[in-house]
Protein backbone atom coordinates (compact mmCIF):
# COMPACT_ATOMS: atom_id res chain seq x y z
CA UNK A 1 77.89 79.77 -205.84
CA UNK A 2 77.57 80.99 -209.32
CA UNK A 3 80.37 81.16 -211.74
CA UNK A 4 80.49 83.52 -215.12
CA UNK A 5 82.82 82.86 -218.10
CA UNK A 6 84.08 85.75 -220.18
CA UNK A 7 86.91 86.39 -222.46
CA UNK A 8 89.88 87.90 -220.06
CA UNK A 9 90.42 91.55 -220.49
CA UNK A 10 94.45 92.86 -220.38
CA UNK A 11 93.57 94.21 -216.41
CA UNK A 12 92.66 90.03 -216.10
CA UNK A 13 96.28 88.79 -216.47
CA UNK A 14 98.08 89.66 -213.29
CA UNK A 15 95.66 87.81 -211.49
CA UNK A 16 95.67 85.21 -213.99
CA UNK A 17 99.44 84.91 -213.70
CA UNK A 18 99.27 85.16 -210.03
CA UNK A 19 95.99 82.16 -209.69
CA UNK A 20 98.65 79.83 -211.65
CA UNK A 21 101.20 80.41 -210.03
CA UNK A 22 99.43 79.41 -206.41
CA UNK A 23 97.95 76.76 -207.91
CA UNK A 24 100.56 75.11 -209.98
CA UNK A 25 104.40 74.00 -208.62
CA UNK A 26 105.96 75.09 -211.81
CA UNK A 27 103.28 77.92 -212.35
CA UNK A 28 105.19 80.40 -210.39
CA UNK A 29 108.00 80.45 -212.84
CA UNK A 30 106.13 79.90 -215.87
CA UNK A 31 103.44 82.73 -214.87
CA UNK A 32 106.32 85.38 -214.65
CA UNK A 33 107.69 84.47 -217.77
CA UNK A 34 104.20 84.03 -219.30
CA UNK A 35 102.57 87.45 -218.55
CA UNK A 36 103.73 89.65 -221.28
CA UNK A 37 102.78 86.47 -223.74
CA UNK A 38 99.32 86.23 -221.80
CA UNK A 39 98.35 90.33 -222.47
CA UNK A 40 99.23 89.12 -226.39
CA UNK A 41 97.46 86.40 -226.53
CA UNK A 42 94.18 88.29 -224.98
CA UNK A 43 94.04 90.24 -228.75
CA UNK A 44 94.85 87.89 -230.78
CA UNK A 45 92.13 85.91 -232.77
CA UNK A 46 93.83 82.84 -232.98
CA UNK A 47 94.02 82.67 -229.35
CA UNK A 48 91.48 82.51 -226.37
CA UNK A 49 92.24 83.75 -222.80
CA UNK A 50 89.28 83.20 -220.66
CA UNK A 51 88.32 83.55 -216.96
CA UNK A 52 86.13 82.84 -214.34
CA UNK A 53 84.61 84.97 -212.18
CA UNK A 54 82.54 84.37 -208.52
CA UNK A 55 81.41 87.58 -207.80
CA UNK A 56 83.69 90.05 -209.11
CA UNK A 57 86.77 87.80 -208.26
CA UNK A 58 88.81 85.72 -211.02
CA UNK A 59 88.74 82.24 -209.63
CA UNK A 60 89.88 80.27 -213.31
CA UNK A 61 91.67 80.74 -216.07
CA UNK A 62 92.35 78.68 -219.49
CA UNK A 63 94.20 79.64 -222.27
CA UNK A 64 93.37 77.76 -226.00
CA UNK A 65 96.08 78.72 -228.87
CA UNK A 66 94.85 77.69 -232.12
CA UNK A 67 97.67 76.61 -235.33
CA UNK A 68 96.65 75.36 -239.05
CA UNK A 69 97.33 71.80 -239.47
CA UNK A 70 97.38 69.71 -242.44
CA UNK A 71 97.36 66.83 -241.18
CA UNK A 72 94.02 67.55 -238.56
CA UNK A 73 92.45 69.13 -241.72
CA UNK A 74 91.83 72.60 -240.03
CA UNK A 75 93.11 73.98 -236.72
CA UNK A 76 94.13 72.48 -233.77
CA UNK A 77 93.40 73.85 -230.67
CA UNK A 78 95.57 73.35 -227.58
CA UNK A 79 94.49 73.93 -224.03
CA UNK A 80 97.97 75.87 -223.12
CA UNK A 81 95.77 76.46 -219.68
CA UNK A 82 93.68 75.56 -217.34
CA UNK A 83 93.83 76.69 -213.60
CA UNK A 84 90.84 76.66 -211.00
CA UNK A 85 90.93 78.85 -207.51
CA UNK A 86 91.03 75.63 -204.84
CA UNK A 87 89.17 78.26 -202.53
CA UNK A 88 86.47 77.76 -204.85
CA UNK A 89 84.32 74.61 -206.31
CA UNK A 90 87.61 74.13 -208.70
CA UNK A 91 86.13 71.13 -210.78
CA UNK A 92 82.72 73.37 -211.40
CA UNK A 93 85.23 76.30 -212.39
CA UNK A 94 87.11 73.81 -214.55
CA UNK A 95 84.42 72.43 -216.09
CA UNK A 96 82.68 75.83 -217.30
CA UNK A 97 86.28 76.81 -218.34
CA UNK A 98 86.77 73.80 -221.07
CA UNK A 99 82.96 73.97 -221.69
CA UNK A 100 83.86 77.56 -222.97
CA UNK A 101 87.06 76.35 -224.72
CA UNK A 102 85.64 74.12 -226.69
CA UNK A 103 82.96 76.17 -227.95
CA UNK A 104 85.50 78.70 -228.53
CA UNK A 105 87.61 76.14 -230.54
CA UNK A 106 84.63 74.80 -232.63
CA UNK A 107 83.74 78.74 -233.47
CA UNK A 108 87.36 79.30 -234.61
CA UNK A 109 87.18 76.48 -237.05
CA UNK A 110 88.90 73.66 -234.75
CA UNK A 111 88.72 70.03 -236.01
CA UNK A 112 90.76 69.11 -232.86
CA UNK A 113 91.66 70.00 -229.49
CA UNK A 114 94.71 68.68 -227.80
CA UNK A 115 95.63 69.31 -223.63
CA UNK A 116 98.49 68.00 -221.25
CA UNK A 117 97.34 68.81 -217.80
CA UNK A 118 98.59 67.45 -214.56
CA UNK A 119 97.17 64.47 -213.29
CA UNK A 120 95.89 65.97 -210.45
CA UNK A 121 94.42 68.95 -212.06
CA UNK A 122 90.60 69.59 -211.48
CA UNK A 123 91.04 70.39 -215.26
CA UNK A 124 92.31 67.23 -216.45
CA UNK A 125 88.94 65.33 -214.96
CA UNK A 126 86.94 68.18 -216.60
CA UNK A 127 88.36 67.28 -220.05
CA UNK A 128 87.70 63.84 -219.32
CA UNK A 129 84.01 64.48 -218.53
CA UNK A 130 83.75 66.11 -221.96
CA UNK A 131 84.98 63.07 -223.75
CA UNK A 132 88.62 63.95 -223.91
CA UNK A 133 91.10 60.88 -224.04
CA UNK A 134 94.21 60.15 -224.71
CA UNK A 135 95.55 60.66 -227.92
CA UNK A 136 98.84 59.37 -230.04
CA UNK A 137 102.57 60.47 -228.06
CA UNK A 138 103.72 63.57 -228.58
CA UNK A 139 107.26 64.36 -229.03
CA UNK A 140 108.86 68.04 -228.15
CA UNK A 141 111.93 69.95 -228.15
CA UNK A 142 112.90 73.16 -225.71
CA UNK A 143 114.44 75.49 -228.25
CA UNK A 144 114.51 78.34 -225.65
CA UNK A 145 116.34 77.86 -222.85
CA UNK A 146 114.41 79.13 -219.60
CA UNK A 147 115.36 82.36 -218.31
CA UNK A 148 117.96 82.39 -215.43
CA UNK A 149 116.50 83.29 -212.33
CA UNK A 150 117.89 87.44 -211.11
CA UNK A 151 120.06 86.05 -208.22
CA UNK A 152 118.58 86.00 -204.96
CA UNK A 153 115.59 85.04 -206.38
């Protein structure tokens, strides 16, 4: 089956927000909250929303979000994304996906490129292919707490 990559258009991101949220446990939750971000992010030139198509169907998505950073000497890029159709070959959708990130990242001036995937994610063995290992811990804080859910829901 062939596969095209293409930058996501804003028509792209219900689908987008609907393939993570199949494909993920959390995604469902994080998609809904995530879709008026996800239309933003498809404009903005510090970020790259792409899909993958079979046909005329969306099968992938990945989202890269590039920030300065002093200390990487340039930007970093980090794979916020990465979601393949199981219906579909998802590690051949995965892999054109971070093919295309990368290349997106090194056109956008990226001296590195970070991504936490789940370990079972066609995606994560994708990165791997490409030489992606892992790097030095990472320490985060939530400062927004997640929406409540409406009740009922």
């Amino acid at each position: 089956m062939d596969y095209r990559v293409r930058a996501a258009r804003i028509t792209d991101v219900e689908r987008i927000a609907a393939l993570w949220a199949a494909v993920e446990p959390s995604g469902a939750d994080v998609a809904e909250r995530a879709t008026d971000l996800l239309r933003q992010l498809v404009y903005l030139p510090q970020a790259s929303v792409l899909v993958a198509e079979s046909g005329r169907t969306v099968v992938g998505a990945a989202v890269l979000a590039l920030r300065t950073s002093v200390r990487a000497g340039g930007n970093v890029g980090v794979v916020d994304l990465l979601v393949a159709d199981p219906g579909h070959d998802a590690e051949r959708v995965a892999e054109l996906l971070a093919e295309e990130v990368l290349r997106s990242a090194r056109n956008k001036g990226g001296a590195v490129v970070e991504a936490a995937l789940a370990a079972e994610s066609p995606g994560l063995a994708a990165l791997e292919r490409l030489g992606f290992a892992a790097g030095a811990p990472r320490m985060e804080m939530l400062l927004a707490a997640p929406r409540a859910r409406a009740a009922g829901g």
